[in-house]
Protein backbone atom coordinates (compact mmCIF):
# COMPACT_ATOMS: atom_id res chain seq x y z
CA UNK A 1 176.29 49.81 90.81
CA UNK A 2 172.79 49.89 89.77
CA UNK A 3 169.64 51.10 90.86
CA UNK A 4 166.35 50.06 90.33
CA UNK A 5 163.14 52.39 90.74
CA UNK A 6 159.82 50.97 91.71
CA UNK A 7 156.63 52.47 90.19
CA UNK A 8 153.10 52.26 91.76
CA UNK A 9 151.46 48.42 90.85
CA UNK A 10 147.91 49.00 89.21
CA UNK A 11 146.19 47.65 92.66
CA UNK A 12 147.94 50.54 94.17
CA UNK A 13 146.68 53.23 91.78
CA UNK A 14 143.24 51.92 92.44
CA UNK A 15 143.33 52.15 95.99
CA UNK A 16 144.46 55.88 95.79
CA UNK A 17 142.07 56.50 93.39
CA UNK A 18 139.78 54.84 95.29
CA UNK A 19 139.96 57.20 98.39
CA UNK A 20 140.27 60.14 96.26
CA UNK A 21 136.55 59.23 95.08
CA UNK A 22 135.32 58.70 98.75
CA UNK A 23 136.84 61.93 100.16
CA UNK A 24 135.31 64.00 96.85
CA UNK A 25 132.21 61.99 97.69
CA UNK A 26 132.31 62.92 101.42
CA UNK A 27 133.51 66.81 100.69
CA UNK A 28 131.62 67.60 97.35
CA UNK A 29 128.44 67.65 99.41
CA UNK A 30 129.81 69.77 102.26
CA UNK A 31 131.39 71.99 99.52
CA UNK A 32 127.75 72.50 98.19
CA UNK A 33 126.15 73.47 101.53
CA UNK A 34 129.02 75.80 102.80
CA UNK A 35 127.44 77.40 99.17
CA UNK A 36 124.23 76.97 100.20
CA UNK A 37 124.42 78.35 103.20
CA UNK A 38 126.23 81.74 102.34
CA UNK A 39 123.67 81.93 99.28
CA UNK A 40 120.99 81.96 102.08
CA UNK A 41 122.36 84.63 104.35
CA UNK A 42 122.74 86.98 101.65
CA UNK A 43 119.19 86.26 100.77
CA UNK A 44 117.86 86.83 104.20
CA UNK A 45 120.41 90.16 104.37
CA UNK A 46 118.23 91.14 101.80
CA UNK A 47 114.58 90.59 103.92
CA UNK A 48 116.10 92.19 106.85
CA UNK A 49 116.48 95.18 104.60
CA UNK A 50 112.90 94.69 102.96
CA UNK A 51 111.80 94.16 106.60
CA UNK A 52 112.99 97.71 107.69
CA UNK A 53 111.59 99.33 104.59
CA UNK A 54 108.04 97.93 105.51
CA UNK A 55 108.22 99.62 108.70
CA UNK A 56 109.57 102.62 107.23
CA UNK A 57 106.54 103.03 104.92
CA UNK A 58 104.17 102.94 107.85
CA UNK A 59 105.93 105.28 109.79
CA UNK A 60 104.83 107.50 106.75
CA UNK A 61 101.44 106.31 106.42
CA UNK A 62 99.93 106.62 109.59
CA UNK A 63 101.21 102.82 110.45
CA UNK A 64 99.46 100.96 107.49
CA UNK A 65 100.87 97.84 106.10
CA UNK A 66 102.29 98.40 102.70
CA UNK A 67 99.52 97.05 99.95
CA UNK A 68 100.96 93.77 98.41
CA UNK A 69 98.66 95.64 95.22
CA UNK A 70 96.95 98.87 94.40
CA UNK A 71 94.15 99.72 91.48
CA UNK A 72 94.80 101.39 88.60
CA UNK A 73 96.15 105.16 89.98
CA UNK A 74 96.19 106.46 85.74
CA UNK A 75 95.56 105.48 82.53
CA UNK A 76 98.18 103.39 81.56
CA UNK A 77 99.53 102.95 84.59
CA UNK A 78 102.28 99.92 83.93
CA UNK A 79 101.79 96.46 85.98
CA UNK A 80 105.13 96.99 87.55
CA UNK A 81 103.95 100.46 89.65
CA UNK A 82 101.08 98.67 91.31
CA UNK A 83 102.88 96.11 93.25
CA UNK A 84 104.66 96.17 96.46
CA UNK A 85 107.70 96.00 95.04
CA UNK A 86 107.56 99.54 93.94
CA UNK A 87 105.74 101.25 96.73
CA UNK A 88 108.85 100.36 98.79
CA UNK A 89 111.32 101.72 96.61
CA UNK A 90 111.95 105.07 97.74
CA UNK A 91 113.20 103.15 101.27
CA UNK A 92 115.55 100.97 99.65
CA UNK A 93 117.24 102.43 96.31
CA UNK A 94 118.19 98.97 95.13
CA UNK A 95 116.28 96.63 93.16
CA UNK A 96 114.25 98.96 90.89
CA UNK A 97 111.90 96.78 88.49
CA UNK A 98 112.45 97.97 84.92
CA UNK A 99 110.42 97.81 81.99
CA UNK A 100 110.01 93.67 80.25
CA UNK A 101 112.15 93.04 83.43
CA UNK A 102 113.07 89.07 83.15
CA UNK A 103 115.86 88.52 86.69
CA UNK A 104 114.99 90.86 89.94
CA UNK A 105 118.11 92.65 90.92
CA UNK A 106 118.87 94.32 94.12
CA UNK A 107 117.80 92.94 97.37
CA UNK A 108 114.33 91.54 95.26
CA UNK A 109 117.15 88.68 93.81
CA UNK A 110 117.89 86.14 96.44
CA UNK A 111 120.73 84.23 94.84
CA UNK A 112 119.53 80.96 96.31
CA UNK A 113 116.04 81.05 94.04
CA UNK A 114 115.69 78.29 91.27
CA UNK A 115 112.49 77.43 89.73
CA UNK A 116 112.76 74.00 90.48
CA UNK A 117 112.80 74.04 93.97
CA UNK A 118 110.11 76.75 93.78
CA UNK A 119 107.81 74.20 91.90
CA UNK A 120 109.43 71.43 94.32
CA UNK A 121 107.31 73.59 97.19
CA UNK A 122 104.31 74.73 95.51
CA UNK A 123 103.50 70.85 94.03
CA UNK A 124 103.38 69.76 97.49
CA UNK A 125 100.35 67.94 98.98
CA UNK A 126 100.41 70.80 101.68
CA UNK A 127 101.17 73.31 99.86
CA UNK A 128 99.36 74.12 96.06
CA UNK A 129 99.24 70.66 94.67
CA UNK A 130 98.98 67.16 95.41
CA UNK A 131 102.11 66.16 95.24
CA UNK A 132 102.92 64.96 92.08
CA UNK A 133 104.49 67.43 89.09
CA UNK A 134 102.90 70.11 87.74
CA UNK A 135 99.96 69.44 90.05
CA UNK A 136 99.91 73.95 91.55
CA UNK A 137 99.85 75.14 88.25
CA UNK A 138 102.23 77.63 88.57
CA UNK A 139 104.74 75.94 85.65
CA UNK A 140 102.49 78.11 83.29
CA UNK A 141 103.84 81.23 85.01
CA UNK A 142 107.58 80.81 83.70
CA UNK A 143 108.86 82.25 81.73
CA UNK A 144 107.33 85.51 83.15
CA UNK A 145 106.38 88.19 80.92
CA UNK A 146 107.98 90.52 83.80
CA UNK A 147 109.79 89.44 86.47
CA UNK A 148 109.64 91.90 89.69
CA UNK A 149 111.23 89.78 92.64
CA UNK A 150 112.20 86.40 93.93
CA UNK A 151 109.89 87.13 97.28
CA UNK A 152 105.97 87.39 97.65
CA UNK A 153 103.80 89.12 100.25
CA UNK A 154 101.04 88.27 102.36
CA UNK A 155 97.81 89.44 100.96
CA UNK A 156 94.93 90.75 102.21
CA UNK A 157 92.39 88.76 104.81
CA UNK A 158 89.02 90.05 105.23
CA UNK A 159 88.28 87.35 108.30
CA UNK A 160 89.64 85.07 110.27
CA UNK A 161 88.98 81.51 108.06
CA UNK A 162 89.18 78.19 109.23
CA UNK A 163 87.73 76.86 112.22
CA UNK A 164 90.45 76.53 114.84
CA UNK A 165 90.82 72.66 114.95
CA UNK A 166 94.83 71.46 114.09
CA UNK A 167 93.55 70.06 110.68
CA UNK A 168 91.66 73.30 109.91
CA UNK A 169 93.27 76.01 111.90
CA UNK A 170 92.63 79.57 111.67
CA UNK A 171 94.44 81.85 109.69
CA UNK A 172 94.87 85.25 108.94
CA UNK A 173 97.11 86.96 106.78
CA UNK A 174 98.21 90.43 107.38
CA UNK A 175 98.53 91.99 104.21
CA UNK A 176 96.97 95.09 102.77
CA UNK A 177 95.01 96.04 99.54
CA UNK A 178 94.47 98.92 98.06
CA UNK A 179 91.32 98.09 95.77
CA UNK A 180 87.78 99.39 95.20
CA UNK A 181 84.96 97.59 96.52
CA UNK A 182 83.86 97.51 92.96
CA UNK A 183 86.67 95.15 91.94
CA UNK A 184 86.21 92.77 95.46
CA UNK A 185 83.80 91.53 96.77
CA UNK A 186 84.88 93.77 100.14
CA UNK A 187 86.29 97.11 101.00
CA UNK A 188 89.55 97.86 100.52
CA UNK A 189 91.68 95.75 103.26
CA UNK A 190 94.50 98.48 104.92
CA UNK A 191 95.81 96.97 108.00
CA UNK A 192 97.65 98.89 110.61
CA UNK A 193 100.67 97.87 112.59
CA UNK A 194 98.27 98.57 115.70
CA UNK A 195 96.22 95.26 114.77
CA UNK A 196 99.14 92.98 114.92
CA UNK A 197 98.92 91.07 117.99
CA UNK A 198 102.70 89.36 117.71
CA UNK A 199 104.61 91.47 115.08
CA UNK A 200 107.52 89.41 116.08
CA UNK A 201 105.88 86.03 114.64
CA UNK A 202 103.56 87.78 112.20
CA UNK A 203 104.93 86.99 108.97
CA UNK A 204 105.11 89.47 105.48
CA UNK A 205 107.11 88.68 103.33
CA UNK A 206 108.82 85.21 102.39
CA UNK A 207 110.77 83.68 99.56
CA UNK A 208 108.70 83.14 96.62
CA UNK A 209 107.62 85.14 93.47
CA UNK A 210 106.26 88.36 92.83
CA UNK A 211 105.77 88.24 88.15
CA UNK A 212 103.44 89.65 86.04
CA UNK A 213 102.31 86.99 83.24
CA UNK A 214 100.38 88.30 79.64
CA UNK A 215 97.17 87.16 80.04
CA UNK A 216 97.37 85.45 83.54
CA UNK A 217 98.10 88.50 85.42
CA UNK A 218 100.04 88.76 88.94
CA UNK A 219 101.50 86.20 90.50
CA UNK A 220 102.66 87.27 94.25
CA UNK A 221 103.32 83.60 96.68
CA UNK A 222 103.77 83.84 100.46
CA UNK A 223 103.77 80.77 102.71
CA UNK A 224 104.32 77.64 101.41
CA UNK A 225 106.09 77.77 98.24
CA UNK A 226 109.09 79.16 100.27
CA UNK A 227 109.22 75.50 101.81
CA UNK A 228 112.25 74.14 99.70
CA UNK A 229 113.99 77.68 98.46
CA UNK A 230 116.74 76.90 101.34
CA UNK A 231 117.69 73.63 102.30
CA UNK A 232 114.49 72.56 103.38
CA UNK A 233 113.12 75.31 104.60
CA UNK A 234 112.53 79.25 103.57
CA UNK A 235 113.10 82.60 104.97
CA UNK A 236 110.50 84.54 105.70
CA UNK A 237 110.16 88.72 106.46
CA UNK A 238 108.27 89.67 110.23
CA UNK A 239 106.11 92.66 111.44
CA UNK A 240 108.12 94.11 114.01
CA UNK A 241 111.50 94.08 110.75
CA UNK A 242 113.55 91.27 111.78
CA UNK A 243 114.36 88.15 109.39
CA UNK A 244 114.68 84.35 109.94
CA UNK A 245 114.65 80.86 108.39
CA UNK A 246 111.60 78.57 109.18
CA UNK A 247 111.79 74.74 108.27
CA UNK A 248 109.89 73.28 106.20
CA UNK A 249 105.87 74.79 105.24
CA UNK A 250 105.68 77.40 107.51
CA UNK A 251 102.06 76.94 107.28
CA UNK A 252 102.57 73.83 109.57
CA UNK A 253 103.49 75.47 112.50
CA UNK A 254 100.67 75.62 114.67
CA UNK A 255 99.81 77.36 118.23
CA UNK A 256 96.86 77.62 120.34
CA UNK A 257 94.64 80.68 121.72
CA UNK A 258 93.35 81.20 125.15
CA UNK A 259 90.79 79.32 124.65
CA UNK A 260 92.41 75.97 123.44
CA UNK A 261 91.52 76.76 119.42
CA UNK A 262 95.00 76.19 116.91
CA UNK A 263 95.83 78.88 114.54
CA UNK A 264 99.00 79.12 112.26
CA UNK A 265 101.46 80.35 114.41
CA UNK A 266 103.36 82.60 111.53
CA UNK A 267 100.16 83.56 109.25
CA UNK A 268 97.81 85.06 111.93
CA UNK A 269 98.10 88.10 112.44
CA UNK A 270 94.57 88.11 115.09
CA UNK A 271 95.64 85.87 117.74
């Protein structure tokens, strides 16, 4: 007796081959988001936690906003100690900038940032730029000469700008500012948790940068440029602590006042 064994005919080995490629092409992808998405969650984690440390620091100054920047406090005094970044701190224990500084650690990393996707956001036509490469400016600010976190905050709005229609609406951001009036052309802007009209949609904090540069100076984003850090879309850090993902430019997202005006829903602090 004899046997004979059969091996696989090359039209065969293609066809398996074949399918292998369309289910790696069908799960690679998934694969990638299920990344994605767990790199995003421990990113927001990390707002929540900068979320509560803003209120924590007003509960110990009389309810003020935590200044995105303060002047010069001593001689000397190093870039890194002016910046929100530092005032908070003594809430959170994690994430404590060091000197020439080039990666944010702590909860000031969110493991989802990539410059790319951060110019991707501030190029925009709605955003910094006009669309095309290059067009914000901000490639000049990488590498950073120090490197404090992978989030901005809001600064500081004097008045209520734009003029209420939905392709100029008003905005307002809520941050504070802890200057002279002899370096601005105002008084120092401190705004109190009191003046927030909707601390739950009131926006502070969102992905972005917060750098120092040699001879540019700071660079702290908030709004747009957090349009593409997840998926599309960026998390962002609200008045009353609490943490979400917005779609998109969050600066798109408008609502309208009693009185029929449009404001940006998420960067108006006054209405």
């Amino acid at each position: 007796m004899s046997s004979h064994k059969r091996g696989f005919t090359l039209i065969e080995l293609l066809v398996v081959i074949a399918i292998i490629a369309i289910l790696a092409a069908i799960l690679f992808p998934i694969f990638s988001q299920a990344r994605e998405k767990a790199r995003a969650t421990a990113c927001l984690s990390n707002e929540k936690q900068i979320g509560m440390a803003v209120l924590m620091y007003a509960q110990d100054y009389d309810d003020t906003i935590v200044p995105w920047r303060t002047t010069v406090e001593y001689t000397g005094e190093p870039q890194r100690e002016r910046i929100w970044v530092f005032k908070l701190q003594p809430y959170l224990k994690s994430g404590q900038v060091v000197p020439n500084q080039q990666t944010p650690n702590g909860v000031f990393a969110c493991p989802s940032f990539n410059v790319p996707n951060f110019l991707l956001a501030a190029d925009a036509a709605d955003c910094d730029g006009d669309g095309t490469f290059g067009s914000s400016g901000f490639q000049i600010a990488f590498p950073p000469t120090e490197f404090f976190a992978q989030y901005g905050m809001a600064y500081e709005s004097p008045v209520l700008n734009g003029s209420g229609t939905p392709s100029d609406p008003y905005w307002q951001y809520p941050g504070s500012l802890a200057y002279p009036s002899s370096a601005v052309p105002y008084a120092p802007v401190t705004r109190s948790l009191v003046e927030i009209v909707r601390p739950s949609e009131t926006a502070l904090v969102s992905d972005g940068v917060t750098l120092y540069k040699s001879g540019l100076g700071i660079a702290d984003t908030f709004g747009c440029e957090a349009a593409q850090m997840h998926q599309e879309g960026g998390n962002f850090v609200f008045l009353d602590g609490h943490a979400k993902r917005i779609g998109h430019n969050s600066q798109r997202y408008l609502a309208q006042d009693e009185n029929g005006a449009y404001y940006m829903k998420y960067h108006t602090f006054s209405k």
